[in-house]
PDB file of N, CA and C in Angstrom:
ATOM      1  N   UNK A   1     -22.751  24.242 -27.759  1.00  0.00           N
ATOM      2  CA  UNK A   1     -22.317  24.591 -26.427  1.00  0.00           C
ATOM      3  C   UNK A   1     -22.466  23.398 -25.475  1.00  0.00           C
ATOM      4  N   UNK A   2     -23.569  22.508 -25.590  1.00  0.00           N
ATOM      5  CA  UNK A   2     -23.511  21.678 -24.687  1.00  0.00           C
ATOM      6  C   UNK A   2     -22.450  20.593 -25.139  1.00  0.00           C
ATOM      7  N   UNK A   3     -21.961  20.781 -26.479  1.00  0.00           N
ATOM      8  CA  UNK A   3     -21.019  19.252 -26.916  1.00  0.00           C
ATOM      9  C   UNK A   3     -20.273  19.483 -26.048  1.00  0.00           C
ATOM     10  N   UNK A   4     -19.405  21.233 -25.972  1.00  0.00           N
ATOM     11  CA  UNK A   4     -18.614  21.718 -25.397  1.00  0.00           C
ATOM     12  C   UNK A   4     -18.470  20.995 -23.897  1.00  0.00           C
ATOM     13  N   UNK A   5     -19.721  21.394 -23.016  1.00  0.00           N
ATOM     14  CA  UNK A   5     -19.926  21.399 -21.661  1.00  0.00           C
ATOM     15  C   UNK A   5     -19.885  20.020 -21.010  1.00  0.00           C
ATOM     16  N   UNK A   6     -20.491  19.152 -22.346  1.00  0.00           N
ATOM     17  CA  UNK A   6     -20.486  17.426 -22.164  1.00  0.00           C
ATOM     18  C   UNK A   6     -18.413  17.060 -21.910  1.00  0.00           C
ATOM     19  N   UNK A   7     -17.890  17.758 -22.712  1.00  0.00           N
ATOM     20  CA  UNK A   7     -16.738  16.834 -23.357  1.00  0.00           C
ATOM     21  C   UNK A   7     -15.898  17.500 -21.967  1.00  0.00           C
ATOM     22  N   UNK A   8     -16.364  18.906 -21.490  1.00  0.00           N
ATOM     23  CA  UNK A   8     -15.398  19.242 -20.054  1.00  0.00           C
ATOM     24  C   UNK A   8     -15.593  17.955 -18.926  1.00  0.00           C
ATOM     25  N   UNK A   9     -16.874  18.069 -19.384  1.00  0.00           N
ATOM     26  CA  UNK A   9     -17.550  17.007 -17.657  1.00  0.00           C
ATOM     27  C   UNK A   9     -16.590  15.960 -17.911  1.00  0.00           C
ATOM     28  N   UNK A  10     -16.746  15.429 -19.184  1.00  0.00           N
ATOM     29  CA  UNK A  10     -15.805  13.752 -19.340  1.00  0.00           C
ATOM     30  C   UNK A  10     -14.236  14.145 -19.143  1.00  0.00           C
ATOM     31  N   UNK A  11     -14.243  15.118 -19.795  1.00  0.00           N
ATOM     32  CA  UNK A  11     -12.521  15.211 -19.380  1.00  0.00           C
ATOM     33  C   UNK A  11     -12.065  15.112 -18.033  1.00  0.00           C
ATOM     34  N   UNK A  12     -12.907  16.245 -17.326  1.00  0.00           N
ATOM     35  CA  UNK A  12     -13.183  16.399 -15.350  1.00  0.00           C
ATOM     36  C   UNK A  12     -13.022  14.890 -14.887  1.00  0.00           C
ATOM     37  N   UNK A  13     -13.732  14.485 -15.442  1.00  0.00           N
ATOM     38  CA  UNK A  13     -13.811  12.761 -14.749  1.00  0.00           C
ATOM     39  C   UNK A  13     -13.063  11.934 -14.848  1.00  0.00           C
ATOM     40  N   UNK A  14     -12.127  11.996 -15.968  1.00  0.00           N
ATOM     41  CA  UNK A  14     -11.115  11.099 -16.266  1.00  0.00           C
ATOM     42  C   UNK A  14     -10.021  11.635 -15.732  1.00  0.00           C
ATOM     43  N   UNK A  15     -10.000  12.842 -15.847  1.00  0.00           N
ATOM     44  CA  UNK A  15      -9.027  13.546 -14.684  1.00  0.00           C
ATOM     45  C   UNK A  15      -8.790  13.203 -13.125  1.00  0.00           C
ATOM     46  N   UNK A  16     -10.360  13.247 -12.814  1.00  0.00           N
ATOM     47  CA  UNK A  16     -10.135  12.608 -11.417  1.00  0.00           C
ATOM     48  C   UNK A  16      -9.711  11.023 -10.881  1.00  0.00           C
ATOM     49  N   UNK A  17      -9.587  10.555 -12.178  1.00  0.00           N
ATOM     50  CA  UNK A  17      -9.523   8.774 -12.351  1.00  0.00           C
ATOM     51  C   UNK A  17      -8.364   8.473 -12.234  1.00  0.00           C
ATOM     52  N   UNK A  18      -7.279   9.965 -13.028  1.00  0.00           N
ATOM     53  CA  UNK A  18      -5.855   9.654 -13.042  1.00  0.00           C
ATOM     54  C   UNK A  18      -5.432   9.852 -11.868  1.00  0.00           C
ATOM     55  N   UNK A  19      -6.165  11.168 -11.341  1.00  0.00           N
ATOM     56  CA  UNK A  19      -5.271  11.612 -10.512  1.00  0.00           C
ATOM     57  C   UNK A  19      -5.990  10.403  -8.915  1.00  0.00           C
ATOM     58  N   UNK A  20      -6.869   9.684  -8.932  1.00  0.00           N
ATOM     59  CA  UNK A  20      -7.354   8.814  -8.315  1.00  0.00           C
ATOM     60  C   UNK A  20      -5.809   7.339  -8.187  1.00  0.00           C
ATOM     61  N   UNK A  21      -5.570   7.274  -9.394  1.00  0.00           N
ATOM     62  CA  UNK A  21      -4.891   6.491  -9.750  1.00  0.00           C
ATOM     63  C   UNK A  21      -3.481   6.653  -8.959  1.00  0.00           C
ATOM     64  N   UNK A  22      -2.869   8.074  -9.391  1.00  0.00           N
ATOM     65  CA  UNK A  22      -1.936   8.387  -8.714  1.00  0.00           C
ATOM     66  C   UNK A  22      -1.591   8.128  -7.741  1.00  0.00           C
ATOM     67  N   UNK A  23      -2.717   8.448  -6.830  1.00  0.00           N
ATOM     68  CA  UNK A  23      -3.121   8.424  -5.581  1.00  0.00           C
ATOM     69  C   UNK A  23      -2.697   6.942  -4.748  1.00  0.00           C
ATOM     70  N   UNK A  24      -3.378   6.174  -5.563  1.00  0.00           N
ATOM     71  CA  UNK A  24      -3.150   4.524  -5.257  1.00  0.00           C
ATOM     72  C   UNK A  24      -1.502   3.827  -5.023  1.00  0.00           C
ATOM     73  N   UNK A  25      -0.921   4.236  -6.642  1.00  0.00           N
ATOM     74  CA  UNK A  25       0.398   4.458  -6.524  1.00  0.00           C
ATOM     75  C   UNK A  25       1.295   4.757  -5.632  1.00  0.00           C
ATOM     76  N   UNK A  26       0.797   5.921  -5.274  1.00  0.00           N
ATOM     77  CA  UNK A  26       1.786   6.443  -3.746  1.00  0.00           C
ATOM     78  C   UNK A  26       1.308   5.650  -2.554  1.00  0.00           C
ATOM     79  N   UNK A  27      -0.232   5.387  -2.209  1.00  0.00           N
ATOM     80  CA  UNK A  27      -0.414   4.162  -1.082  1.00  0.00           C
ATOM     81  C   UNK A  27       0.761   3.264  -1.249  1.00  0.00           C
ATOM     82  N   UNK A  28       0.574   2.444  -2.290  1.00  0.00           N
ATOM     83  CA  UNK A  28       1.030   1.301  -2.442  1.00  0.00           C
ATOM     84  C   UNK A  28       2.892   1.555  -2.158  1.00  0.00           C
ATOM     85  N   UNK A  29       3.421   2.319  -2.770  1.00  0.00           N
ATOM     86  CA  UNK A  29       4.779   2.813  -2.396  1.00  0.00           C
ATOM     87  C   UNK A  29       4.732   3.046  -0.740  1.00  0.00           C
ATOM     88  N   UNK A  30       4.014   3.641   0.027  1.00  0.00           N
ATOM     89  CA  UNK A  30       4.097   3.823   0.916  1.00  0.00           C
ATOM     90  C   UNK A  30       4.235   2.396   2.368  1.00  0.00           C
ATOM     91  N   UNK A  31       2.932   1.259   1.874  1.00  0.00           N
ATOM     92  CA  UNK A  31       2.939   0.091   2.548  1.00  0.00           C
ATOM     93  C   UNK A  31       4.382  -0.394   1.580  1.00  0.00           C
ATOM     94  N   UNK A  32       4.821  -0.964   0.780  1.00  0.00           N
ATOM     95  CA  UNK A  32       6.045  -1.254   0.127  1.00  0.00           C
ATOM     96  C   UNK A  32       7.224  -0.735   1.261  1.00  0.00           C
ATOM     97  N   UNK A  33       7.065   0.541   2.002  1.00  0.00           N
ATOM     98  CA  UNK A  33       8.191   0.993   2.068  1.00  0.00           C
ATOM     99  C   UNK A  33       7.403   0.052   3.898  1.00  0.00           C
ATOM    100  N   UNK A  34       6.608   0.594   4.273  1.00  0.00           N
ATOM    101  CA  UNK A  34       6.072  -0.240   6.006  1.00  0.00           C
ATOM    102  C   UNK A  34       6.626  -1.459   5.524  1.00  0.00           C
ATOM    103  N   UNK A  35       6.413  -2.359   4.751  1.00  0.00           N
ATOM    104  CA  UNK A  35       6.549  -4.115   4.738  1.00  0.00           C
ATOM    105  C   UNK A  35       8.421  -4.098   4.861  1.00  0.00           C
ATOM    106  N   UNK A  36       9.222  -2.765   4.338  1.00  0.00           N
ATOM    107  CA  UNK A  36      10.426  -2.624   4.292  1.00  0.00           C
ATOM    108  C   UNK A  36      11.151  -2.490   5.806  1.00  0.00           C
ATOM    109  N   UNK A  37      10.150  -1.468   6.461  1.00  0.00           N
ATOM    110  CA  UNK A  37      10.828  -1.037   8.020  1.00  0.00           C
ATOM    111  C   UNK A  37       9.996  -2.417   8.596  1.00  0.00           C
ATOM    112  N   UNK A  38       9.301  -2.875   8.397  1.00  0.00           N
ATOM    113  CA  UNK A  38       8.957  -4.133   9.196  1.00  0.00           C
ATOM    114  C   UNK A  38       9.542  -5.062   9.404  1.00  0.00           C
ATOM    115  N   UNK A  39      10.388  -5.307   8.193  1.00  0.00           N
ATOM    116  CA  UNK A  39      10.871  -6.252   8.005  1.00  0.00           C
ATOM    117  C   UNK A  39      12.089  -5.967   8.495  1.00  0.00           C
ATOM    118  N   UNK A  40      13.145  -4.712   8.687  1.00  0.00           N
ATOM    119  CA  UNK A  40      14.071  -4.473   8.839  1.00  0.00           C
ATOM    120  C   UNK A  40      14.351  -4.654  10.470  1.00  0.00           C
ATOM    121  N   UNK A  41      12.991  -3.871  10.950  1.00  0.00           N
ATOM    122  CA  UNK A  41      12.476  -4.330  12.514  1.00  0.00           C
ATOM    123  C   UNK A  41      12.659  -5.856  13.143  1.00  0.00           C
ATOM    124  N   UNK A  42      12.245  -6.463  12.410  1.00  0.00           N
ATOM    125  CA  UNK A  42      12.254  -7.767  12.386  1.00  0.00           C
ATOM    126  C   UNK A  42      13.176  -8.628  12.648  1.00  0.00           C
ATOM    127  N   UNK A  43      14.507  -8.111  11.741  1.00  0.00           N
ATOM    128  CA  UNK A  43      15.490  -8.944  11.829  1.00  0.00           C
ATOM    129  C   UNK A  43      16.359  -7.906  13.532  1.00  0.00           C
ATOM    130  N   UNK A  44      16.238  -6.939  13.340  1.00  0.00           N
ATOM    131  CA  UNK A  44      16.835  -6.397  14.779  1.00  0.00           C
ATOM    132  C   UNK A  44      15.867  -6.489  15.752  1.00  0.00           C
ATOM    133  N   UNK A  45      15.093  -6.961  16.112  1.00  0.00           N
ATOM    134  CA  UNK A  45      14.023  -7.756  17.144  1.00  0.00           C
ATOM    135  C   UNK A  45      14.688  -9.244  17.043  1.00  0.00           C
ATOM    136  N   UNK A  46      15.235  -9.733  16.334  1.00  0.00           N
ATOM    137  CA  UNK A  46      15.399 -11.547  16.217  1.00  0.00           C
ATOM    138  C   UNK A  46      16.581 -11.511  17.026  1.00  0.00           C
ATOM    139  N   UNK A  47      17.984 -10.662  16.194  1.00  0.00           N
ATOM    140  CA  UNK A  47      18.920 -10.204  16.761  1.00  0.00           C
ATOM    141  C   UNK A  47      19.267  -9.946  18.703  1.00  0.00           C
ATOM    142  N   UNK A  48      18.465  -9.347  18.744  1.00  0.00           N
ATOM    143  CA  UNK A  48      18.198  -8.798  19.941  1.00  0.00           C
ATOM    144  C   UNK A  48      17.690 -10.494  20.727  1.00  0.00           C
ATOM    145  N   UNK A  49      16.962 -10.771  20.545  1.00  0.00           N
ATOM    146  CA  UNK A  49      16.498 -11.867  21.192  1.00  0.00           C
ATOM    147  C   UNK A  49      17.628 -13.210  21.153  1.00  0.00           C
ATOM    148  N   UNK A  50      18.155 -13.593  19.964  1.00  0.00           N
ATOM    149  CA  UNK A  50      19.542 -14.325  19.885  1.00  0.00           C
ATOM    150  C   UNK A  50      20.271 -14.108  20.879  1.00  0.00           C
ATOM    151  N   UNK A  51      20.561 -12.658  20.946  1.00  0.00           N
ATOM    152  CA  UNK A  51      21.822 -12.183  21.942  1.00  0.00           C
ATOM    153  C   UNK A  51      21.305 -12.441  22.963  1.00  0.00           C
ATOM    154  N   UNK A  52      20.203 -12.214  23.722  1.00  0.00           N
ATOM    155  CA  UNK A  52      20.270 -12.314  25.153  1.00  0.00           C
ATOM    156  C   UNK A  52      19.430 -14.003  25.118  1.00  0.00           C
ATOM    157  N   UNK A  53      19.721 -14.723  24.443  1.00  0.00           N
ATOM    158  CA  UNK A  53      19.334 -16.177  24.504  1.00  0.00           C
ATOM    159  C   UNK A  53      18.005 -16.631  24.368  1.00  0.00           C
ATOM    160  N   UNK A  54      17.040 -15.663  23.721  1.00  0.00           N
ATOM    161  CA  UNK A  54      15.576 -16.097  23.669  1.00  0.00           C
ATOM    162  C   UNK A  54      15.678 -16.953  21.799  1.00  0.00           C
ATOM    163  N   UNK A  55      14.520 -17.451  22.026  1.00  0.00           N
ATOM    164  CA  UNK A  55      14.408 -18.340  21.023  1.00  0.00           C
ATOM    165  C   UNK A  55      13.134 -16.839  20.204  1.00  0.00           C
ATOM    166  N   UNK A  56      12.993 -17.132  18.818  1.00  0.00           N
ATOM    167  CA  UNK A  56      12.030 -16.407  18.232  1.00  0.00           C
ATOM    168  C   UNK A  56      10.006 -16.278  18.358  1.00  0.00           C
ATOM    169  N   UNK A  57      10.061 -17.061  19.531  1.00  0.00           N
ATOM    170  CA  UNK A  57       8.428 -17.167  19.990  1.00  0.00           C
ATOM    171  C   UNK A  57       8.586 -15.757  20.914  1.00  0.00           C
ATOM    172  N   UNK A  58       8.119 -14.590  19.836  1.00  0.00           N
ATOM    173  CA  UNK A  58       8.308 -13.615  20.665  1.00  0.00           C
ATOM    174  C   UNK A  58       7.163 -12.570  20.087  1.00  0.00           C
ATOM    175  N   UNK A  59       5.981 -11.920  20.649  1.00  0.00           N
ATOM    176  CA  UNK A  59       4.841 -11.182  21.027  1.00  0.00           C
ATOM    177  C   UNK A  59       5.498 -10.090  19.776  1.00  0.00           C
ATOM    178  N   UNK A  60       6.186  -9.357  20.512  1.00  0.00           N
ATOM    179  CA  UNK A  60       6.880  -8.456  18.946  1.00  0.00           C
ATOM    180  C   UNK A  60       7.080  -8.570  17.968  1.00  0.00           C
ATOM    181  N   UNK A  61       7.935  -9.381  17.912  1.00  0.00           N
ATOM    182  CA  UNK A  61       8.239  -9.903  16.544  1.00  0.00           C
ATOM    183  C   UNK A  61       6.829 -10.590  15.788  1.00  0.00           C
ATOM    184  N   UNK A  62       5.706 -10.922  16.138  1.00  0.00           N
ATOM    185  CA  UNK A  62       4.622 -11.413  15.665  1.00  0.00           C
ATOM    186  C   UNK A  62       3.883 -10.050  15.425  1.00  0.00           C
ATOM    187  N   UNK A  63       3.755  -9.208  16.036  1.00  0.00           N
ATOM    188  CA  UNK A  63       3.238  -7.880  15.699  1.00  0.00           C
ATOM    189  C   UNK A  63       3.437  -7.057  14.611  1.00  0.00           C
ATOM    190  N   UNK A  64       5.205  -7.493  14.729  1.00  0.00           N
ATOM    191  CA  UNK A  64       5.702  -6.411  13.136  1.00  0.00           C
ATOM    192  C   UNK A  64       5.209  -7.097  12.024  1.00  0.00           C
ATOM    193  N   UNK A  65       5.124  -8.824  12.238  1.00  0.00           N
ATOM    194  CA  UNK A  65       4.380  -9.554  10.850  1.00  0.00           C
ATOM    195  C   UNK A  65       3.466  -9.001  10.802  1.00  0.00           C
ATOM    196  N   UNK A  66       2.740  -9.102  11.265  1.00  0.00           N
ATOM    197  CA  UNK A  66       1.611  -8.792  11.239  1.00  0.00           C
ATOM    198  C   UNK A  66       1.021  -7.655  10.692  1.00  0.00           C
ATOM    199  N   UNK A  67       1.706  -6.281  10.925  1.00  0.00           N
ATOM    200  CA  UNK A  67       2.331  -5.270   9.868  1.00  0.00           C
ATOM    201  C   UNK A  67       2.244  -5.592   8.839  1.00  0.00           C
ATOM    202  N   UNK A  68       3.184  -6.024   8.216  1.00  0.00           N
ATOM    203  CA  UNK A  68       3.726  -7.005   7.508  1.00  0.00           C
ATOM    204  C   UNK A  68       2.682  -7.539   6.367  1.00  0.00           C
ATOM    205  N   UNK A  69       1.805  -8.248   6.676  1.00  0.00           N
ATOM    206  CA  UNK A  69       0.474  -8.989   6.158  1.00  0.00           C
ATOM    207  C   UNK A  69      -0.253  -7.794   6.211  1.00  0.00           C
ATOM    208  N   UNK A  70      -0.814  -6.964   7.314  1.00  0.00           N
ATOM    209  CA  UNK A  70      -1.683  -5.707   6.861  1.00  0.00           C
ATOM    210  C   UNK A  70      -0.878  -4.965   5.593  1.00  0.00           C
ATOM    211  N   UNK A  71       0.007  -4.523   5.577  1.00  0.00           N
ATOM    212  CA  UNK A  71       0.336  -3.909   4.163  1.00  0.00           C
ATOM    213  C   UNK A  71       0.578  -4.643   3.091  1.00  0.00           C
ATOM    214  N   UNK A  72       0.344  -5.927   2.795  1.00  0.00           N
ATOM    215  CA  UNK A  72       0.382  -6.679   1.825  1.00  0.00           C
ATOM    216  C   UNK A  72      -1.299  -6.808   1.727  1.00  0.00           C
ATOM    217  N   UNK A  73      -2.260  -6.916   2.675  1.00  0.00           N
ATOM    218  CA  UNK A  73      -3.378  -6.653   2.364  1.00  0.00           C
ATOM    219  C   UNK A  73      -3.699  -5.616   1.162  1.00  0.00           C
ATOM    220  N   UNK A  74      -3.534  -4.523   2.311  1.00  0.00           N
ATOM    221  CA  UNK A  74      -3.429  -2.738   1.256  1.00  0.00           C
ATOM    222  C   UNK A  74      -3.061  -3.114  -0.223  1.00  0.00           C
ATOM    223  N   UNK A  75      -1.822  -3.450   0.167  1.00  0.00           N
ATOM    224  CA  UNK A  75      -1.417  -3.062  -1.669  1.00  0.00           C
ATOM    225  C   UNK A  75      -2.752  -4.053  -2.499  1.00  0.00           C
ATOM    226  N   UNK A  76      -2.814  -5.323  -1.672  1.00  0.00           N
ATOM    227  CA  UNK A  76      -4.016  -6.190  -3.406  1.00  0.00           C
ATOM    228  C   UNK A  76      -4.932  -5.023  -3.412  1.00  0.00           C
ATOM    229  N   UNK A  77      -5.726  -4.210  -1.950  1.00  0.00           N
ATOM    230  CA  UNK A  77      -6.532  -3.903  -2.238  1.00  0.00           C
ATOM    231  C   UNK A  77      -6.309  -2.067  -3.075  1.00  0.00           C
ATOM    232  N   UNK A  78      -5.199  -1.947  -3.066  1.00  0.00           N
ATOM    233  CA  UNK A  78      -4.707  -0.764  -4.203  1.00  0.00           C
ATOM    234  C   UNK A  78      -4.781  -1.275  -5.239  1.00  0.00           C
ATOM    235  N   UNK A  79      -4.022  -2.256  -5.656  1.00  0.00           N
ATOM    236  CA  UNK A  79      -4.181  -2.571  -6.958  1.00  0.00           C
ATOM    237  C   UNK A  79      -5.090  -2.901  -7.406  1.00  0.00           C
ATOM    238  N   UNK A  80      -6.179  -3.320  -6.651  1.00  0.00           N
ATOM    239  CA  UNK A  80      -7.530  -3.985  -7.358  1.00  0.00           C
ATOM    240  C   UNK A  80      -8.439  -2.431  -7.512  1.00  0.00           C
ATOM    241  N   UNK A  81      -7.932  -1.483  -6.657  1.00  0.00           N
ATOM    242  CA  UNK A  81      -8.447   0.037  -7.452  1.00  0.00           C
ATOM    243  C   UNK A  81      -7.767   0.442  -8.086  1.00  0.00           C
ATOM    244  N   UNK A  82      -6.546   0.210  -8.707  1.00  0.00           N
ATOM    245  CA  UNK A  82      -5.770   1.132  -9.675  1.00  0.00           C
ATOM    246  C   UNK A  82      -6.526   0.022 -11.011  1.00  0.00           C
ATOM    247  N   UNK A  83      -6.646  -1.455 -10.639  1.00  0.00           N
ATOM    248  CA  UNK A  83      -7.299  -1.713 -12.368  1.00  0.00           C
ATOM    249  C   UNK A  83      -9.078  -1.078 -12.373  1.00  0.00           C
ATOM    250  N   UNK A  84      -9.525  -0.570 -11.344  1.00  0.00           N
ATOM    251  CA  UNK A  84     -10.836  -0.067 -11.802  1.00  0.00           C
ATOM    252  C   UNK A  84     -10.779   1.333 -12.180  1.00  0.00           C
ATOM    253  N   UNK A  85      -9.860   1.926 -11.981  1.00  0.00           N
ATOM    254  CA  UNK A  85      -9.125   3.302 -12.290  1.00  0.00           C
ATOM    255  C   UNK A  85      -9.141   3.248 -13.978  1.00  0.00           C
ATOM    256  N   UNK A  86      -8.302   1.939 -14.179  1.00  0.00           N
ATOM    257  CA  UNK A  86      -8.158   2.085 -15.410  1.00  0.00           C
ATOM    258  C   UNK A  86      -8.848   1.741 -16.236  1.00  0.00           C
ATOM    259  N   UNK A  87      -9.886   0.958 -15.962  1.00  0.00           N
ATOM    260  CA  UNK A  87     -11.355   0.155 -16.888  1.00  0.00           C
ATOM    261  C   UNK A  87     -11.998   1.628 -17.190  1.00  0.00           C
ATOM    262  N   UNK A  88     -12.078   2.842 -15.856  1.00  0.00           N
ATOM    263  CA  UNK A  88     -12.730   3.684 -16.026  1.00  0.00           C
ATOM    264  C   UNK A  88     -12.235   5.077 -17.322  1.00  0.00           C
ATOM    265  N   UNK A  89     -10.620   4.863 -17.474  1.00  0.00           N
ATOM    266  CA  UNK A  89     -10.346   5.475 -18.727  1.00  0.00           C
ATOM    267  C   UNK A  89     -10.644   4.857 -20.122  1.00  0.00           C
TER     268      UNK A  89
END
């Protein structure tokens, strides 16, 4: 009975590892898709500034980078938990 009760607990745990994992996955899709509208932001912020004659030294447009670099942060630091996710299966 306890082999039994041992082999649920480990299963339980590796369960929560996947579904931990999962989890990471969809972060990472999620900043993927921010670094996407950031970037899309970006070029219609540049746009915008072209047209009415500003040059690109512009407060906004440094903000959406900046975006930009925070979700490129995220993802290393997803991926550096999706490989401890997986050391743990």
């Amino acid at each position: 009975m306890d082999h039994i009760k041992e082999g649920l607990e480990k299963a339980d745990e590796k369960l929560g590892t996947v579904v931990d994992g999962g989890k990471a996955e969809v972060d990472i899709g999620k900043e993927n898709s921010n670094i996407s509208d950031a970037t899309r932001d970006i070029g219609r912020k540049m746009v915008e500034l072209f047209d009415s004659g500003k040059t690109i030294d512009d407060e906004d447009v440094m903000a959406l980078y900046k975006k930009i670099v925070d979700s490129r942060a995220k993802i290393e630091e997803l991926k550096k938990q999706q490989e401890e996710y997986k050391k743990k299966l």
